[in-house]
C-alpha atoms as a PDB file:
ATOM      1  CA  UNK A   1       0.000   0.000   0.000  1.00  0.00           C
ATOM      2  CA  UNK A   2       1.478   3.439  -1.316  1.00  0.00           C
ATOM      3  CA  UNK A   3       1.457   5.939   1.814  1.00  0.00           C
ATOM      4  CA  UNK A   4       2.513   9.648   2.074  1.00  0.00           C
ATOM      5  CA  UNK A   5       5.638   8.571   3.555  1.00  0.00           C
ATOM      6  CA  UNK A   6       6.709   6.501   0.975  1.00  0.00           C
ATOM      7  CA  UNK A   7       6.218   9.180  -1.396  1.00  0.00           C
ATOM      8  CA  UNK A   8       8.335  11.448   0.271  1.00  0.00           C
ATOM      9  CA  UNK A   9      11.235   8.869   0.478  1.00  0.00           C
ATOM     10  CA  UNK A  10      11.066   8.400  -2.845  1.00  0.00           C
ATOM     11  CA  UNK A  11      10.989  12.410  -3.804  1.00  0.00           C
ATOM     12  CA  UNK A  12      13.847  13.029  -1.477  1.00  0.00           C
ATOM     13  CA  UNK A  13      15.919   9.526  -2.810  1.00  0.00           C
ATOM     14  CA  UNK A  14      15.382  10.876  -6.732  1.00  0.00           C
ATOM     15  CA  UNK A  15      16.448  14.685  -5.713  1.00  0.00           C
ATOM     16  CA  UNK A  16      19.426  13.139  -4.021  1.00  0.00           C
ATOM     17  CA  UNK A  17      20.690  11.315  -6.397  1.00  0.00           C
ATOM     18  CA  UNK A  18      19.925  13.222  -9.393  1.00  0.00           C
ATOM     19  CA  UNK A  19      21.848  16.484  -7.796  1.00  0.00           C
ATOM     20  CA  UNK A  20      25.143  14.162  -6.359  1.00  0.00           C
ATOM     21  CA  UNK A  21      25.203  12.055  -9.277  1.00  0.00           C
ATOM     22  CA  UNK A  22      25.232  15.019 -11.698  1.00  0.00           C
ATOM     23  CA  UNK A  23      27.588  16.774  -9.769  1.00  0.00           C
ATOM     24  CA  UNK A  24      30.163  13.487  -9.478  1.00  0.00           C
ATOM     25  CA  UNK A  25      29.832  12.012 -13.028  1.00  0.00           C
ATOM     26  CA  UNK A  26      28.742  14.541 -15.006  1.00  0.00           C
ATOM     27  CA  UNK A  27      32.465  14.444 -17.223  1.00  0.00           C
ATOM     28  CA  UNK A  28      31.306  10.507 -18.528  1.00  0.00           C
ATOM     29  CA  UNK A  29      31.504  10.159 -21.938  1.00  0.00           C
ATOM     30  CA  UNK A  30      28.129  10.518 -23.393  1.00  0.00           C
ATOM     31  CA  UNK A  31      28.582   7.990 -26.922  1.00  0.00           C
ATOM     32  CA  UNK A  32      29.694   4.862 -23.959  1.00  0.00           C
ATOM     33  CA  UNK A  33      27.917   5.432 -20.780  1.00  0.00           C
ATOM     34  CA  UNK A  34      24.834   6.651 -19.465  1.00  0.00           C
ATOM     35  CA  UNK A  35      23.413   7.342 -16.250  1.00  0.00           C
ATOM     36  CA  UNK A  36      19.724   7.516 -15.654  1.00  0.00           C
ATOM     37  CA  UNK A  37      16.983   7.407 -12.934  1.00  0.00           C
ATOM     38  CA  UNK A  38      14.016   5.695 -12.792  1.00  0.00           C
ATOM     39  CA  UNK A  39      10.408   5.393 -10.778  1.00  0.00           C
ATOM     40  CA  UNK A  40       7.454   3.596 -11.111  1.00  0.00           C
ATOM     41  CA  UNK A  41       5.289   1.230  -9.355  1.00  0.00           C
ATOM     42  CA  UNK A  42       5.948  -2.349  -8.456  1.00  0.00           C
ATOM     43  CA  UNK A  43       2.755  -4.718  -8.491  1.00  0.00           C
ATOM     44  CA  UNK A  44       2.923  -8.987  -8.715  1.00  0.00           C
ATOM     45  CA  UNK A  45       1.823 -10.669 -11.650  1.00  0.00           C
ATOM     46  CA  UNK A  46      -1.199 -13.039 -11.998  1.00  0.00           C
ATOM     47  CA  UNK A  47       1.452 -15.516 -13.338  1.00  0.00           C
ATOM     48  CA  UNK A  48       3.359 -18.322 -10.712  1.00  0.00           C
ATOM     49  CA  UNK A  49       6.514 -19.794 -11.290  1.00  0.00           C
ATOM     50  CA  UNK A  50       6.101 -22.412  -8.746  1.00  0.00           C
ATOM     51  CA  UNK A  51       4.651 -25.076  -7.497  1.00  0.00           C
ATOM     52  CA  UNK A  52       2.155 -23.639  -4.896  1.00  0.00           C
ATOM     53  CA  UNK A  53       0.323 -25.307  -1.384  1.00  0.00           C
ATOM     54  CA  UNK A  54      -3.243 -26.537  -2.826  1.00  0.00           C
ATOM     55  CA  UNK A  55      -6.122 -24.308  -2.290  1.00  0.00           C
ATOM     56  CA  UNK A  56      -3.768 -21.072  -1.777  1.00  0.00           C
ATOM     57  CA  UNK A  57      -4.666 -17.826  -3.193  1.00  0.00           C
ATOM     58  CA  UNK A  58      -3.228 -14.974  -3.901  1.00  0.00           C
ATOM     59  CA  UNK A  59      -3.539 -11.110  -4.317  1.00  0.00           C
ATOM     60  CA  UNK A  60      -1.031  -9.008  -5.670  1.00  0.00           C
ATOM     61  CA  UNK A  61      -0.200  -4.771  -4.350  1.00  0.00           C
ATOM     62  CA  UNK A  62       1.369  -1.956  -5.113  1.00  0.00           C
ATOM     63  CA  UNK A  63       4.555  -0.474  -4.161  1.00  0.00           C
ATOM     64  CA  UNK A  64       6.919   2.865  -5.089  1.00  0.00           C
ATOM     65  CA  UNK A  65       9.892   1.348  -6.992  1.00  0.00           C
ATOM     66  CA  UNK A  66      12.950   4.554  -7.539  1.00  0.00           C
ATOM     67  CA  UNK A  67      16.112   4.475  -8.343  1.00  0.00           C
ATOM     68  CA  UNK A  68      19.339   4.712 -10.602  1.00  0.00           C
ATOM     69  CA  UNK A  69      20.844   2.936 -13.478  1.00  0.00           C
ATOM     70  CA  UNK A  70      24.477   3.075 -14.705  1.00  0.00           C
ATOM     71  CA  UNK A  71      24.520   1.399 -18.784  1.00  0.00           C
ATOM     72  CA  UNK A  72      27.792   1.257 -20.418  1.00  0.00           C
ATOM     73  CA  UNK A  73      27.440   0.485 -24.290  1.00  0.00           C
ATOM     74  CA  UNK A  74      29.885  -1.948 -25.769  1.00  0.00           C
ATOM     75  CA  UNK A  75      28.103  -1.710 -29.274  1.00  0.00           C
ATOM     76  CA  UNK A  76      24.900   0.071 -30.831  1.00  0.00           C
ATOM     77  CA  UNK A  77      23.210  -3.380 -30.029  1.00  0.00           C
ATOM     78  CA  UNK A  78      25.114  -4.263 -26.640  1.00  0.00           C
ATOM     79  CA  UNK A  79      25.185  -2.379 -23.388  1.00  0.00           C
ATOM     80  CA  UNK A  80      25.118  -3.704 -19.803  1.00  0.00           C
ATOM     81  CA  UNK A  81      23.371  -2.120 -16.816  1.00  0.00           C
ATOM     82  CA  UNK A  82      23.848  -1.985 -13.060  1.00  0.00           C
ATOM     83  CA  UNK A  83      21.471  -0.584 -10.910  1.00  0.00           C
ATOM     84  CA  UNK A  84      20.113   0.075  -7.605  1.00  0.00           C
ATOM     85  CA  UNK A  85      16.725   0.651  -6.904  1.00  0.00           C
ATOM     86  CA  UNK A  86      14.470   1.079  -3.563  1.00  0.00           C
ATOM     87  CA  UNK A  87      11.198  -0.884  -3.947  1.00  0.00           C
ATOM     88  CA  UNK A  88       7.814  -1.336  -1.802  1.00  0.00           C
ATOM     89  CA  UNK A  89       6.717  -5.149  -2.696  1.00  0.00           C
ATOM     90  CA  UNK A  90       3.721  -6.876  -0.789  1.00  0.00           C
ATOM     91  CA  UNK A  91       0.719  -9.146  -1.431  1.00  0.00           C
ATOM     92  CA  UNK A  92      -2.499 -10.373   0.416  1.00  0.00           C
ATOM     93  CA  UNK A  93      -2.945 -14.879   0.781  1.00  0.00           C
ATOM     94  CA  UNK A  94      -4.521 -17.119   2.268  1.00  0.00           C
ATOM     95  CA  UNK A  95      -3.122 -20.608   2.348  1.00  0.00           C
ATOM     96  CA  UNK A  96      -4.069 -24.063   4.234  1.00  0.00           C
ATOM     97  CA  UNK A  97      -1.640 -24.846   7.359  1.00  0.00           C
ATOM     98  CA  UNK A  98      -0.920 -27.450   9.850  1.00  0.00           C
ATOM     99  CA  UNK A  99       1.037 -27.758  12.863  1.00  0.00           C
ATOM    100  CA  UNK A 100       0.704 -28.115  16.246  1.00  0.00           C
ATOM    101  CA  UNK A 101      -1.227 -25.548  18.283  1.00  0.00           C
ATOM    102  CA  UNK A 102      -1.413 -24.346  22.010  1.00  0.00           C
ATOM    103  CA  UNK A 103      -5.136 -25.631  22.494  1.00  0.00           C
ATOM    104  CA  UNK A 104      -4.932 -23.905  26.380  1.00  0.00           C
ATOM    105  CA  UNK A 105      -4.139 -20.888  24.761  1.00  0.00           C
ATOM    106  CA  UNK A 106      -7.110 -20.999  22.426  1.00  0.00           C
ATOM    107  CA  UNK A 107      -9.420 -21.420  25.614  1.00  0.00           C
ATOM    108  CA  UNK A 108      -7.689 -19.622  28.249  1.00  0.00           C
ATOM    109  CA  UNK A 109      -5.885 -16.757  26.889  1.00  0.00           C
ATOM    110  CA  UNK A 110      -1.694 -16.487  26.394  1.00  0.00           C
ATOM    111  CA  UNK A 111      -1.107 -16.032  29.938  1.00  0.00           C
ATOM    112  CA  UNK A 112      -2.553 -19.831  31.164  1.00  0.00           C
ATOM    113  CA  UNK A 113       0.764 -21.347  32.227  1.00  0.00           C
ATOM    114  CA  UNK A 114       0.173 -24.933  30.878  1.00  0.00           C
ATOM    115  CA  UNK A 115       0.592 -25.049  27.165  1.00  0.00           C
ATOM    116  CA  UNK A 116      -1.305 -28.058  25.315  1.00  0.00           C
ATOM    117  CA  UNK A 117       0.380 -28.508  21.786  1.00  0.00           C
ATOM    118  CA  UNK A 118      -1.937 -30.771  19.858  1.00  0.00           C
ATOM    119  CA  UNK A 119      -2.141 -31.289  15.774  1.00  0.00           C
ATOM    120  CA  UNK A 120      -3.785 -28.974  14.007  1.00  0.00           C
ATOM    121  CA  UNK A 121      -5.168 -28.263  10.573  1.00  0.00           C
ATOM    122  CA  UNK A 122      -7.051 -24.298   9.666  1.00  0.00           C
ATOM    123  CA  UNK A 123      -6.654 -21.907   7.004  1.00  0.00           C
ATOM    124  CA  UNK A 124      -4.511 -18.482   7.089  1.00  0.00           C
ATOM    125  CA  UNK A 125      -5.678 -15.502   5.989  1.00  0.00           C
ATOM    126  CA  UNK A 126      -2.533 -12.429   5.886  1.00  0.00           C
ATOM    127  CA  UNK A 127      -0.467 -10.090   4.225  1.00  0.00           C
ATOM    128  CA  UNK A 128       3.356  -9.524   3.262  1.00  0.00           C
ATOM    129  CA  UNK A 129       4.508  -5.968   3.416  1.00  0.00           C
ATOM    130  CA  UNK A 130       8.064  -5.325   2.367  1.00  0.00           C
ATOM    131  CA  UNK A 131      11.157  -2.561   1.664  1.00  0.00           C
ATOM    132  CA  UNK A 132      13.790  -3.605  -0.351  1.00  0.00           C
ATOM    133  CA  UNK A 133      17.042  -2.035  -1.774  1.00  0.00           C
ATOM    134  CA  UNK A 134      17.174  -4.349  -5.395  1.00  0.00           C
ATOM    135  CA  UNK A 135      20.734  -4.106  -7.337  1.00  0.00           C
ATOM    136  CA  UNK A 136      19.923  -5.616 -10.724  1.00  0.00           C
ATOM    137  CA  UNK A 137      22.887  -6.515 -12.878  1.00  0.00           C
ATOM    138  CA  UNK A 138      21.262  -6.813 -17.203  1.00  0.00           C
ATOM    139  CA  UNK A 139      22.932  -7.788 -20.659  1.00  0.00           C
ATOM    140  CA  UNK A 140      20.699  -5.727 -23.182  1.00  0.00           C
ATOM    141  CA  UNK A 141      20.018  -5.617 -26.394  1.00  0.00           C
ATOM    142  CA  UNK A 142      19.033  -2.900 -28.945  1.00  0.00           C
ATOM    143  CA  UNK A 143      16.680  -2.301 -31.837  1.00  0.00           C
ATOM    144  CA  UNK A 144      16.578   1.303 -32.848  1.00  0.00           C
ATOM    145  CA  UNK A 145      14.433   2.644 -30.160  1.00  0.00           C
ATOM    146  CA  UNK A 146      13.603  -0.486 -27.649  1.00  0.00           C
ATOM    147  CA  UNK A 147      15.635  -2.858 -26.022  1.00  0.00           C
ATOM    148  CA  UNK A 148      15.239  -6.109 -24.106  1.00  0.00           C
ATOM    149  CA  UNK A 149      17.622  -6.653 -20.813  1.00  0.00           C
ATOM    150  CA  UNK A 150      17.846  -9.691 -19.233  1.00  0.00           C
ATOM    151  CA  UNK A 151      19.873 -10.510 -16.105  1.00  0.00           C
ATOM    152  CA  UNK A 152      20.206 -11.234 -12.106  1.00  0.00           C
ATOM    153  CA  UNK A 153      19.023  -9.433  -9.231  1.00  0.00           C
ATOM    154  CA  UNK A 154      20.091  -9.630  -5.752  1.00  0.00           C
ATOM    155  CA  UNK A 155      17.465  -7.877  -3.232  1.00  0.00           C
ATOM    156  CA  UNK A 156      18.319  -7.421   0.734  1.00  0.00           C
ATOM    157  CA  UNK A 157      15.267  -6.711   2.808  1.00  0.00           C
ATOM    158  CA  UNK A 158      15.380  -3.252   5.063  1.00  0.00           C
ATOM    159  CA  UNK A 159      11.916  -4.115   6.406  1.00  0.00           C
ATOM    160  CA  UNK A 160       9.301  -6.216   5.916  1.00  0.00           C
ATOM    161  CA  UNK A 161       6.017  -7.675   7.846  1.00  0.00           C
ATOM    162  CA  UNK A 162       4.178 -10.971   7.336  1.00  0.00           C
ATOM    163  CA  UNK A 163       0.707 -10.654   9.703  1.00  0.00           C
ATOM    164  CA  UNK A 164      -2.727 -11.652   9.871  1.00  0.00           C
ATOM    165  CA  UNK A 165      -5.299 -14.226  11.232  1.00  0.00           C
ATOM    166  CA  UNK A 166      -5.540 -17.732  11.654  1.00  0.00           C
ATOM    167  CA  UNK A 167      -8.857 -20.145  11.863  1.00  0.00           C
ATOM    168  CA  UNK A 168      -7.629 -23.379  13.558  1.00  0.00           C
ATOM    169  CA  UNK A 169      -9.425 -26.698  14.086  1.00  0.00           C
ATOM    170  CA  UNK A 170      -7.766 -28.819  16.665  1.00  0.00           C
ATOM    171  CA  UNK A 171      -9.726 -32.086  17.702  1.00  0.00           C
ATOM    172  CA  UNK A 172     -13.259 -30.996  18.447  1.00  0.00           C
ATOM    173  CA  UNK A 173     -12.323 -27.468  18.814  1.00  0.00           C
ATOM    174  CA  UNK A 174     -12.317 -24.903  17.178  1.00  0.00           C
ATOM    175  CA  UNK A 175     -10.650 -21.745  17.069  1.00  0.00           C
ATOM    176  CA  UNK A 176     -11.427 -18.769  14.684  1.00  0.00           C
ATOM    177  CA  UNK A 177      -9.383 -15.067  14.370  1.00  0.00           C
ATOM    178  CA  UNK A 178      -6.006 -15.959  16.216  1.00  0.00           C
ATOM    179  CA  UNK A 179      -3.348 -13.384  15.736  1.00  0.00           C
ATOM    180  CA  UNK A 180      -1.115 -14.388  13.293  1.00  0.00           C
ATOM    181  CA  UNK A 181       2.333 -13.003  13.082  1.00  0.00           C
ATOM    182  CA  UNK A 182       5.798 -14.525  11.167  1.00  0.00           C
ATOM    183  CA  UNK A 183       7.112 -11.301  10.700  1.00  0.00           C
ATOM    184  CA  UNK A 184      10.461 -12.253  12.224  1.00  0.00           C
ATOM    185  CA  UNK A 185      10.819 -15.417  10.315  1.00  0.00           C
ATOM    186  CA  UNK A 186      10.916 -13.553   6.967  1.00  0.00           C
ATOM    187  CA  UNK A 187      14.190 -14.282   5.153  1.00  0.00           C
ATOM    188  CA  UNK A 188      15.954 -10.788   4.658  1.00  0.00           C
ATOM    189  CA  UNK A 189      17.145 -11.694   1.083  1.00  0.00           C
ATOM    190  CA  UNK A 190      16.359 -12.694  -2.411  1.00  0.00           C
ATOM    191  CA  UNK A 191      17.546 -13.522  -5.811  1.00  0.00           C
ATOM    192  CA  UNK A 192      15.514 -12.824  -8.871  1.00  0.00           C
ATOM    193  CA  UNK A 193      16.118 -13.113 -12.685  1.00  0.00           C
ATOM    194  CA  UNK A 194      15.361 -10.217 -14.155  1.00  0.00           C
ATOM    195  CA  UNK A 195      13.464  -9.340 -18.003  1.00  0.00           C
ATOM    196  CA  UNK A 196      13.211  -6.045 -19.076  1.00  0.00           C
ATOM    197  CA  UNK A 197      12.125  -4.088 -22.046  1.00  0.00           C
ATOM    198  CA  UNK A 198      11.792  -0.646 -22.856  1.00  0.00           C
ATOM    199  CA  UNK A 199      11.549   2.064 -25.217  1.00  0.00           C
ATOM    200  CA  UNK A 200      13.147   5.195 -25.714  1.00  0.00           C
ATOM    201  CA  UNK A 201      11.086   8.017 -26.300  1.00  0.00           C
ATOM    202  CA  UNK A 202      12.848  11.566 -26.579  1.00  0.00           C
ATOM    203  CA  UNK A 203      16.719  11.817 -25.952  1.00  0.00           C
ATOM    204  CA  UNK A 204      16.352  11.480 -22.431  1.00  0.00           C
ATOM    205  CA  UNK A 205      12.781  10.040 -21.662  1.00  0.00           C
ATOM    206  CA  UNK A 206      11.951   6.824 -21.722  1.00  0.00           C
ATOM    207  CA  UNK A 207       9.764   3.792 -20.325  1.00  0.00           C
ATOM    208  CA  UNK A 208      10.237   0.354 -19.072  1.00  0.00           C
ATOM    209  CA  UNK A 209       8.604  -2.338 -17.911  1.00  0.00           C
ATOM    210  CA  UNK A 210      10.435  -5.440 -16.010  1.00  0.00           C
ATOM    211  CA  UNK A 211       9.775  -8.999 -14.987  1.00  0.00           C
ATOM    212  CA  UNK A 212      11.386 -10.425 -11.575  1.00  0.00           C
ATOM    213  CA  UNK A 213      10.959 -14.222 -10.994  1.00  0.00           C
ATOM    214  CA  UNK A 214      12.048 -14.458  -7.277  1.00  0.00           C
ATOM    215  CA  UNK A 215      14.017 -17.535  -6.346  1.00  0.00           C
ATOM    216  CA  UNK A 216      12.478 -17.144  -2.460  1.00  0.00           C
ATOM    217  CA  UNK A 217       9.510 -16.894  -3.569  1.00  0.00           C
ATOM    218  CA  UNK A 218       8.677 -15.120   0.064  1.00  0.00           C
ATOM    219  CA  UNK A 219       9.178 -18.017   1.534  1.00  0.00           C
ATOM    220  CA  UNK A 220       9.572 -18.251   5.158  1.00  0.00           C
ATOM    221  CA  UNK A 221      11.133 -20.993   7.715  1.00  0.00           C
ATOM    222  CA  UNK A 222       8.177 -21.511   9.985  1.00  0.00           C
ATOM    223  CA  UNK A 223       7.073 -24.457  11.731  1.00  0.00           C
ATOM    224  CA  UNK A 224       3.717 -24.114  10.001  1.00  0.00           C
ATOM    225  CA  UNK A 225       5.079 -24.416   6.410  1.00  0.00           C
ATOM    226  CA  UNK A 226       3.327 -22.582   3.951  1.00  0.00           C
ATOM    227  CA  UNK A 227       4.733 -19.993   1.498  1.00  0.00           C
ATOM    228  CA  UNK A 228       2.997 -16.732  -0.485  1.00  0.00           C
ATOM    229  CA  UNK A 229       2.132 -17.971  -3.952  1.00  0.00           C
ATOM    230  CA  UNK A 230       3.268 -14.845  -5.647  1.00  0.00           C
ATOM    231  CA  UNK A 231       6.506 -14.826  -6.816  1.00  0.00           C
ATOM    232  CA  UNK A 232       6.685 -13.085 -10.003  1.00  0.00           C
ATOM    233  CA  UNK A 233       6.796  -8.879  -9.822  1.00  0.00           C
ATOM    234  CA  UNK A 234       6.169  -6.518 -12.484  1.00  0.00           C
ATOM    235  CA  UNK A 235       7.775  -3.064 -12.305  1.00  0.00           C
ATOM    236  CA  UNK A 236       6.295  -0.114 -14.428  1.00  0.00           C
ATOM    237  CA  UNK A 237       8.860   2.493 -14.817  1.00  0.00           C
ATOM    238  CA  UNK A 238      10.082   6.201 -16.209  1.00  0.00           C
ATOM    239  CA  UNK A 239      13.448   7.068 -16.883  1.00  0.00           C
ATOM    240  CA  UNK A 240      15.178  10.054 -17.160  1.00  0.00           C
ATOM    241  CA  UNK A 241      18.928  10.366 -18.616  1.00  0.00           C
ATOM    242  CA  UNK A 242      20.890  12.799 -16.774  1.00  0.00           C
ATOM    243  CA  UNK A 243      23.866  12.631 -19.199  1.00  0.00           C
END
C-alpha cells in the first residue's frame, strides 16, 4: 500500500541522487555510458513460477519502486546495466496450514501457564509488506528505439512484515481469528532473474517495464510451512537520462 511517507522517500531519494550524481559524473563520456533514474510502481503478476500449497490464493499490491541505473554500451546493439533501486513489494494470501497448536491458549488466553500442543489443521488468511534495496545486474540488447535486458538481481530486505489471522481446528475445537504473526521469520534476502524491455522516447525520456521471478519466492522458515504464492513482480517504470 502506497502511503505519504513513501512518497516522500522516494521524492527526497530521486532529488538526491539526481543532484550528487550530476555533480560526481557529469564528465562521462556521453557515446559509452549513461546514467539515468528511474520510478514507477511495483505490483505482482497473476502468473506463478512455482509449485504452490493446494487451495492457496493470492492477491497481488502496489509499491513505489525509484532508483538509478548506470549502462555502459559496448556496441549500438550491446550495453550492460547496473542498478540500484528502492522498492515497496507486498501481497495479500490465504493458504491451508498445519502444525501443532497451544489448544490452552485458544481457551484460556496467552497467559494460562500450561501449554497443550496438539495437531492442528485451519486456514490463514494475511499479508506480506516489504522494503527492499534491489541491485539488478542486465545484458541488453538494442533495436533502434527499444531494447530487451535480461539478467540477475540480488534484493536485501530493510523491512518487511508478514501478519494476519488464523482459523484453527484442533480435535473438536475450534478456534477462529487468532493473531497471526511470522514477521520475524521472513528471510531478509532474495535472488531474482530479471526481463526487461523498454523504449526510448525523446533523448532522455523513456519507459520500461520489467519482470522479476524471485528464487524465495517469500518463503519463510516456519514451523507451520506454507509460502505466499506470488513470486513473479512486475515493475512499471520512467526514466530520465541525466547525461
Amino acid at each position: 500500500m502506497i502511503t505519504k511517507t513513501d512518497f516522500t522517500k522516494i521524492l527526497f531519494l530521486l532529488f538526491f541522487c539526481s543532484s550528487f550524481l550530476t555533480d560526481s559524473y557529469g564528465q562521462l563520456n556521453h557515446k559509452r555510458s549513461h546514467l539515468d533514474i528511474r520510478a514507477g510502481i511495483t505490483t505482482g503478476s497473476p502468473i506463478v513460477v512455482k509449485d504452490i500449497p493446494s487451495e492457496a490464493t493470492g492477491r497481488p499490491g502496489v509499491g513505489l519502486n525509484a532508483g538509478i541505473e548506470y549502462t555502459y554500451v559496448f556496441h549500438p546493439r550491446f550495453s550492460m546495466t547496473l542498478g540500484a533501486a528502492y522498492a515497496k513489494k507486498g501481497s495479500s494470501f490465504t493458504s491451508p496450514v498445519s502444525g501443532k497448536y497451544d489448544a490452552t491458549r485458544g481457551v484460556f488466553g496467552e497467559r494460562f501457564p500450561f501449554p497443550l500442543r496438539i495437531k492442528y489443521t485451519g486456514n490463514v488468511a494475511a499479508g506480506f509488506d516489504m522494503t527492499y534495496l534491489d541491485f539488478p545486474v542486465l545484458a541488453n540488447f538494442h533495436m533502434k528505439k527499444w531494447w530487451i535486458g535480461l539478467g540477475y538481481q540480488y534484493s536485501k530486505m530493510l523491512d518487511g512484515t508478514l501478519n494476519g489471522s488464523v482459523d484453527v481446528k484442533a480435535l473438536l475445537l475450534n478456534f477462529n481469528d487468532q493473531a497471526f504473526d511470522e514477521s520475524d521469520n521472513i528471510k531478509d534476502y532474495d535472488h531474482s532473474a530479471i526481463l526487461k524491455i523498454g523504449r526510448q522516447l525523446t533523448d532522455r525520456i523513456s519507459i520500461a517495464i520489467d519482470f522479476t521471478v524471485s528464487a524465495q519466492q517469500l518463503m519463510i522458515e516456519a514451523e507451520e510451512g506454507f509460502s505466499n504464492p506470488r513470486n513473479v513482480f512486475i515493475n512499471v517504470l520512467a526514466g530520465y537520462k541525466l547525461f
